[in-house]
Every structure is written in C-alpha cells, then in structure tokens.
Protein backbone atom coordinates (compact mmCIF):
# COMPACT_ATOMS: atom_id res chain seq x y z
CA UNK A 1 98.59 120.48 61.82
CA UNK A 2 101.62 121.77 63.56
CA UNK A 3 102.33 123.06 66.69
CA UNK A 4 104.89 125.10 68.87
CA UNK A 5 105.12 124.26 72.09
CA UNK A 6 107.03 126.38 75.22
CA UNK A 7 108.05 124.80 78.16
CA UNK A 8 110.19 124.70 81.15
CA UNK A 9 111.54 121.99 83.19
CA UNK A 10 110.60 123.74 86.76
CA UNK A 11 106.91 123.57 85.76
CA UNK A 12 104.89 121.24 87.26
CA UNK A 13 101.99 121.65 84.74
CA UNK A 14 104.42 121.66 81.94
CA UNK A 15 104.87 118.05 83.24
CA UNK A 16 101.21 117.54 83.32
CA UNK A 17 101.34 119.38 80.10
CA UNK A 18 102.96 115.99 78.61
CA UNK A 19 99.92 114.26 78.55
CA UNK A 20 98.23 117.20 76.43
CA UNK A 21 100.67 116.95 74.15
CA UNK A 22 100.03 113.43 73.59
CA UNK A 23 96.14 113.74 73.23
CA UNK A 24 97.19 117.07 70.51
CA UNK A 25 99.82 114.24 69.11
CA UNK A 26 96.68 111.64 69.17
CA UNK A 27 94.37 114.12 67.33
CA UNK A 28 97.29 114.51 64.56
CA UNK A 29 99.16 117.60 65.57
CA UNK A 30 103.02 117.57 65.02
CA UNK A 31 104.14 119.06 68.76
CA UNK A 32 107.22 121.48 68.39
CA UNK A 33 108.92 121.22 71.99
CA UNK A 34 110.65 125.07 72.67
CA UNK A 35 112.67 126.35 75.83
CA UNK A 36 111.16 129.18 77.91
CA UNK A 37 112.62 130.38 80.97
CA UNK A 38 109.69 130.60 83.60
CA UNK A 39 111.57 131.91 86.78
CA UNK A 40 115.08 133.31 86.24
CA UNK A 41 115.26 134.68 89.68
CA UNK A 42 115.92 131.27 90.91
CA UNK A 43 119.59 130.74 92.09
CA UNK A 44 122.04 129.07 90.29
CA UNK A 45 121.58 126.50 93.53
CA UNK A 46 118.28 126.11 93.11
CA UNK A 47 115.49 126.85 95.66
CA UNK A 48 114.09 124.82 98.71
CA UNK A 49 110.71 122.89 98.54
CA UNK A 50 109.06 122.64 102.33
CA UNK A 51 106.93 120.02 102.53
CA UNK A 52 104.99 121.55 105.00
CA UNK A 53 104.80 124.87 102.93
CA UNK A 54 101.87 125.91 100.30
CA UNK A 55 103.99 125.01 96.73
CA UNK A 56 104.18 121.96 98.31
CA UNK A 57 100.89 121.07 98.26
CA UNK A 58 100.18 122.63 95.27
CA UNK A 59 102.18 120.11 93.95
CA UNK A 60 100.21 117.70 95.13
CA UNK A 61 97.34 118.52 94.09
CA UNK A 62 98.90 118.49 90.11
CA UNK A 63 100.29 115.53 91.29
CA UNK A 64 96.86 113.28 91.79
CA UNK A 65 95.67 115.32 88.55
CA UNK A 66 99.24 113.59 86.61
CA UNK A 67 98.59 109.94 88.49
CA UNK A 68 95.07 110.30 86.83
CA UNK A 69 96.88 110.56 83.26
CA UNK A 70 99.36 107.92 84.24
CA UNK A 71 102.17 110.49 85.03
CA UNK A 72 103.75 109.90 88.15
CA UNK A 73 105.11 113.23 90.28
CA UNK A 74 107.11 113.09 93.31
CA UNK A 75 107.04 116.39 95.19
CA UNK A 76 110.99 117.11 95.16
CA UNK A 77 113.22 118.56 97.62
CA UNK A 78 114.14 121.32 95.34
CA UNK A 79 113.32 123.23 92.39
CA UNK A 80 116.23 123.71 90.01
CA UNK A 81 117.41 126.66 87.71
CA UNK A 82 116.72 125.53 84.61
CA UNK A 83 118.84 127.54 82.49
CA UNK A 84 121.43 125.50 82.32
CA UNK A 85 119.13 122.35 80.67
CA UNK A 86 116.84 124.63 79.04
CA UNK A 87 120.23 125.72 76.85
CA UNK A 88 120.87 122.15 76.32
CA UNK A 89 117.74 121.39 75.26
CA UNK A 90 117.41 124.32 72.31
CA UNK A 91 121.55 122.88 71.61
CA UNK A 92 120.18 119.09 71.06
CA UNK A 93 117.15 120.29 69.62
CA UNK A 94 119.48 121.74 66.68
CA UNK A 95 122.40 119.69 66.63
CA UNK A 96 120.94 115.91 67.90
CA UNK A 97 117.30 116.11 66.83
CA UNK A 98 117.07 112.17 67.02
CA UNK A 99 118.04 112.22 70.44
CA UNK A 100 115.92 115.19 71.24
CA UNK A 101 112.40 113.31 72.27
CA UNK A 102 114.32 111.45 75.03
CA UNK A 103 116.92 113.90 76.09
CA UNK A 104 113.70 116.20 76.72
CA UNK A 105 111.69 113.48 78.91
CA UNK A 106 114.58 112.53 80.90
CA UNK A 107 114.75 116.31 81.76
CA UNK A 108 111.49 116.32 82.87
CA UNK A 109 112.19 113.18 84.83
CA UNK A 110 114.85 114.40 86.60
CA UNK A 111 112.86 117.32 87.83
CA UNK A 112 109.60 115.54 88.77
CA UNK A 113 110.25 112.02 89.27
CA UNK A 114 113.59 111.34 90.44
CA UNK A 115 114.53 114.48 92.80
CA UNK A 116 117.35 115.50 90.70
CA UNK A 117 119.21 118.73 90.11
CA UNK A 118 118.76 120.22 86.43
CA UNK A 119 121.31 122.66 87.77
CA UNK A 120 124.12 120.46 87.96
CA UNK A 121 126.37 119.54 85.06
CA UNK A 122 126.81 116.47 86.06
CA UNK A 123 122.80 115.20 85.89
CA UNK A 124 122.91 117.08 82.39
CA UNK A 125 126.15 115.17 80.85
CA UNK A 126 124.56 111.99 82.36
CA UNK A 127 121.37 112.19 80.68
CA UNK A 128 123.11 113.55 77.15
CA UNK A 129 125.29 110.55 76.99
CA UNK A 130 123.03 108.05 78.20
CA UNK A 131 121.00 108.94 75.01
CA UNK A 132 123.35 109.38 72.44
CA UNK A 133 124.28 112.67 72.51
CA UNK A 134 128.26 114.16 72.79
CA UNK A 135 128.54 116.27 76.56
CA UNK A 136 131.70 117.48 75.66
CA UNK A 137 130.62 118.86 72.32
CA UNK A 138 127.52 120.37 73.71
CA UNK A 139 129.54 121.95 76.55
CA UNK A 140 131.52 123.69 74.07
CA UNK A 141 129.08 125.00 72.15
CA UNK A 142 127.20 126.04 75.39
CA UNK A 143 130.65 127.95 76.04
CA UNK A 144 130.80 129.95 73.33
CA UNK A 145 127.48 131.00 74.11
CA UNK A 146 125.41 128.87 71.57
CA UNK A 147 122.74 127.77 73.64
CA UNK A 148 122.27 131.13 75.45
CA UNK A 149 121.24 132.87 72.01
CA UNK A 150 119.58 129.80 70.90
CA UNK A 151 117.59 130.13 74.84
CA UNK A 152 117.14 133.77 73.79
CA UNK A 153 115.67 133.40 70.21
CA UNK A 154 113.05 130.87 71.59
CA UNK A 155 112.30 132.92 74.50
CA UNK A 156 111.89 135.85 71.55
CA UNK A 157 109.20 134.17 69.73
CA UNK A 158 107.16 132.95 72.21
CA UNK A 159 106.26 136.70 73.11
CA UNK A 160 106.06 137.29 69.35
CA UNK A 161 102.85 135.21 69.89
CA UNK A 162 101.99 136.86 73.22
CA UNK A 163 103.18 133.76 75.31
CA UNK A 164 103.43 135.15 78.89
CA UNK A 165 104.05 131.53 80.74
CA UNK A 166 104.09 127.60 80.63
CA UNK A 167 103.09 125.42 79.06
CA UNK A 168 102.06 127.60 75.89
CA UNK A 169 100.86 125.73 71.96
CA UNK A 170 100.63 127.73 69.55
CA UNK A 171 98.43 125.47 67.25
CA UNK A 172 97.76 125.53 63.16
CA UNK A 173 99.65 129.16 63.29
CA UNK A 174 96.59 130.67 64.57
CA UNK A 175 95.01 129.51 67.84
CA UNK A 176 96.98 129.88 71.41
CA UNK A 177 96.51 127.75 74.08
CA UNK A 178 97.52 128.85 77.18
CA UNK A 179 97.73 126.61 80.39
CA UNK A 180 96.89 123.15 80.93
CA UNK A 181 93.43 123.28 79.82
CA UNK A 182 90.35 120.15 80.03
CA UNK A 183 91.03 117.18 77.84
CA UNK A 184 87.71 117.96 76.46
CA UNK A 185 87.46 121.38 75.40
CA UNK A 186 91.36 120.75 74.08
CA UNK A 187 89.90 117.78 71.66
CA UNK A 188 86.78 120.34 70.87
CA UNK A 189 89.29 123.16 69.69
CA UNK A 190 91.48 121.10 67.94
CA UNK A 191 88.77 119.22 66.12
CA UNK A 192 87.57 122.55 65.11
CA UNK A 193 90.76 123.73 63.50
CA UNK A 194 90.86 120.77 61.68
CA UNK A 195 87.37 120.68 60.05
CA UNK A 196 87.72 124.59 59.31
CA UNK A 197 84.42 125.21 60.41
CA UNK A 198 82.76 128.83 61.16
CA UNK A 199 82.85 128.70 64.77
CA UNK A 200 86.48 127.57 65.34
CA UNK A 201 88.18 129.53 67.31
CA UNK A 202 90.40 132.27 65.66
CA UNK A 203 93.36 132.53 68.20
CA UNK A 204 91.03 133.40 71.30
CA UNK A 205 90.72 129.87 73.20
CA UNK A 206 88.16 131.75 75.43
CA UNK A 207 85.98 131.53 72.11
CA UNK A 208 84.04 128.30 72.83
C-alpha cells in the first residue's frame, strides 16, 4: 500500500507523527512525506515559546508521549516559520530524492531537538549540504519561485482530500487518517485495508 503523508516542521505531533509512520512503514505501507503549511501567520522571525506559558506545557506533555516511542523533544525557545524549509523540502523532494529521507529528519531535528531556527538560511544550507544536496542550486530555484508553487501544489491536494491540519495519511487512496491516532487502532485500520475485508473502513477512520 501507499501512502501520502502532510506535514509541517512547527508541529509537535507531526514529530510524534514519525513514529506512526514507522509502525505504517512496519505494516508495509510506502509513506509519501508532503509539505503543508500549518500556521502562516507566524513571522518571518519566528514566535516566542514561554516556558512558563500553556504551549509550553503542551509540549511537554507530547514530549513524555515521544520519549515513550524513543523520540526525544526538547521544548524550544522558539517556533519557526516554516515556509522557508517547507519550500526546500517539496525542492529536494523533486530534484534530490536520495537525499530527501535525511534532509527531512534533520528538519525535524532542528525544530524539536536541537533549538534551531528553520527560518534562517543559514540552518537550511547547513543541513542541505551536510547531506548531499547543492544550497546554491536550491536557492536559485527557490528564487525563481520553484518551491513556492511546488509548496502551493502540495498544499492544493491535501484539501483535495479534505486535509484540514497535521499530520494527515491518506492511506491505500481511500482511508484518511487524521491526527496522531493509538498505535493500536492505527495497526487495526491498516490491517483491514490490507486483507480487504467487509468492515474496513471506507475513508471514515471514525468507522471502527
């Protein structure tokens, strides 16, 4: 089976997310990584985390959930716009697809593990050419506005399939799955699909 998934680098259950990917990847589902903006309202600098203030502790809270998966998540001092790596991303995704996997983890890295800023040019040419991939050429095609439409046309087809936010698979071309949902009920659904049986569900994952 194959599936699409949309993410964003700002969301902290998109990084939890990770580790549903790998059970979907366990259970023999090909996982499709595409870009989704989540919040562009955030400024180009980014926006404060307090941490004395409620996202804070929001975060960790997903946080003990991702140390239970063997994800580590360090609460950072800011959240990034992500537009700028989410382009990158769909550019590498087309143009570098070998370097793709672990351009798109150190991403998520830089977010959620190492306080950096996904905003900053500099973080993103560091992490294209520490894996292979060309920052200058990327930049340019960036420029001439590659990655926006590429950012767009992803963006485009996730509400094709009624994706409203992250993370978001869109599994076997018929079943959404919205959210990080329950190891459990994930493996049910998927084994479902696979066996074609009556009472899979048919693109409702409220259908148990």
């Amino acid at each position: 089976m194959h599936a699409i998934l949309w993410r964003d680098y700002l969301c902290p259950w998109c990084w939890l997310g990770r580790d549903r990917t790998g059970l979907l990847t366990e259970l023999g589902v090909t996982v499709d990584a595409r870009s989704y903006e989540l919040h562009p309202e955030i400024p180009a600098e980014g926006r404060a985390v307090r941490p004395d203030g409620r996202f804070a502790a929001v975060l960790a809270r997903i946080g003990t959930e991702a140390a239970a998966v063997g994800l580590p998540l360090r609460v950072p001092t800011r959240i990034a716009n992500t537009r700028l790596a989410l382009e990158t991303a769909e550019l590498v995704r087309a143009g570098w697809p070998d370097s793709f996997a672990a351009v798109d983890t150190a991403f998520y890295e830089a977010q959620w593990v190492q306080d950096q800023d996904l905003g900053d040019p500099a973080v993103i040419d560091a992490v294209l050419a520490q894996h292979g991939v060309d920052p200058v050429a990327v930049t340019a095609r960036r420029q001439a506005g590659e990655g926006a439409r590429a950012l767009e046309a992803a963006i485009e087809e996730a509400r094709d399939h009624d994706v409203t936010g992250t993370p978001a698979w869109w599994v076997a071309d018929r079943l959404l799955i919205p959210g990080v949902q329950d190891r459990d009920t994930l493996e049910r659904w998927i084994r479902r699909l696979a066996e074609r049986s009556p009472e899979a569900p048919n693109g409702d994952p409220d259908d148990r």
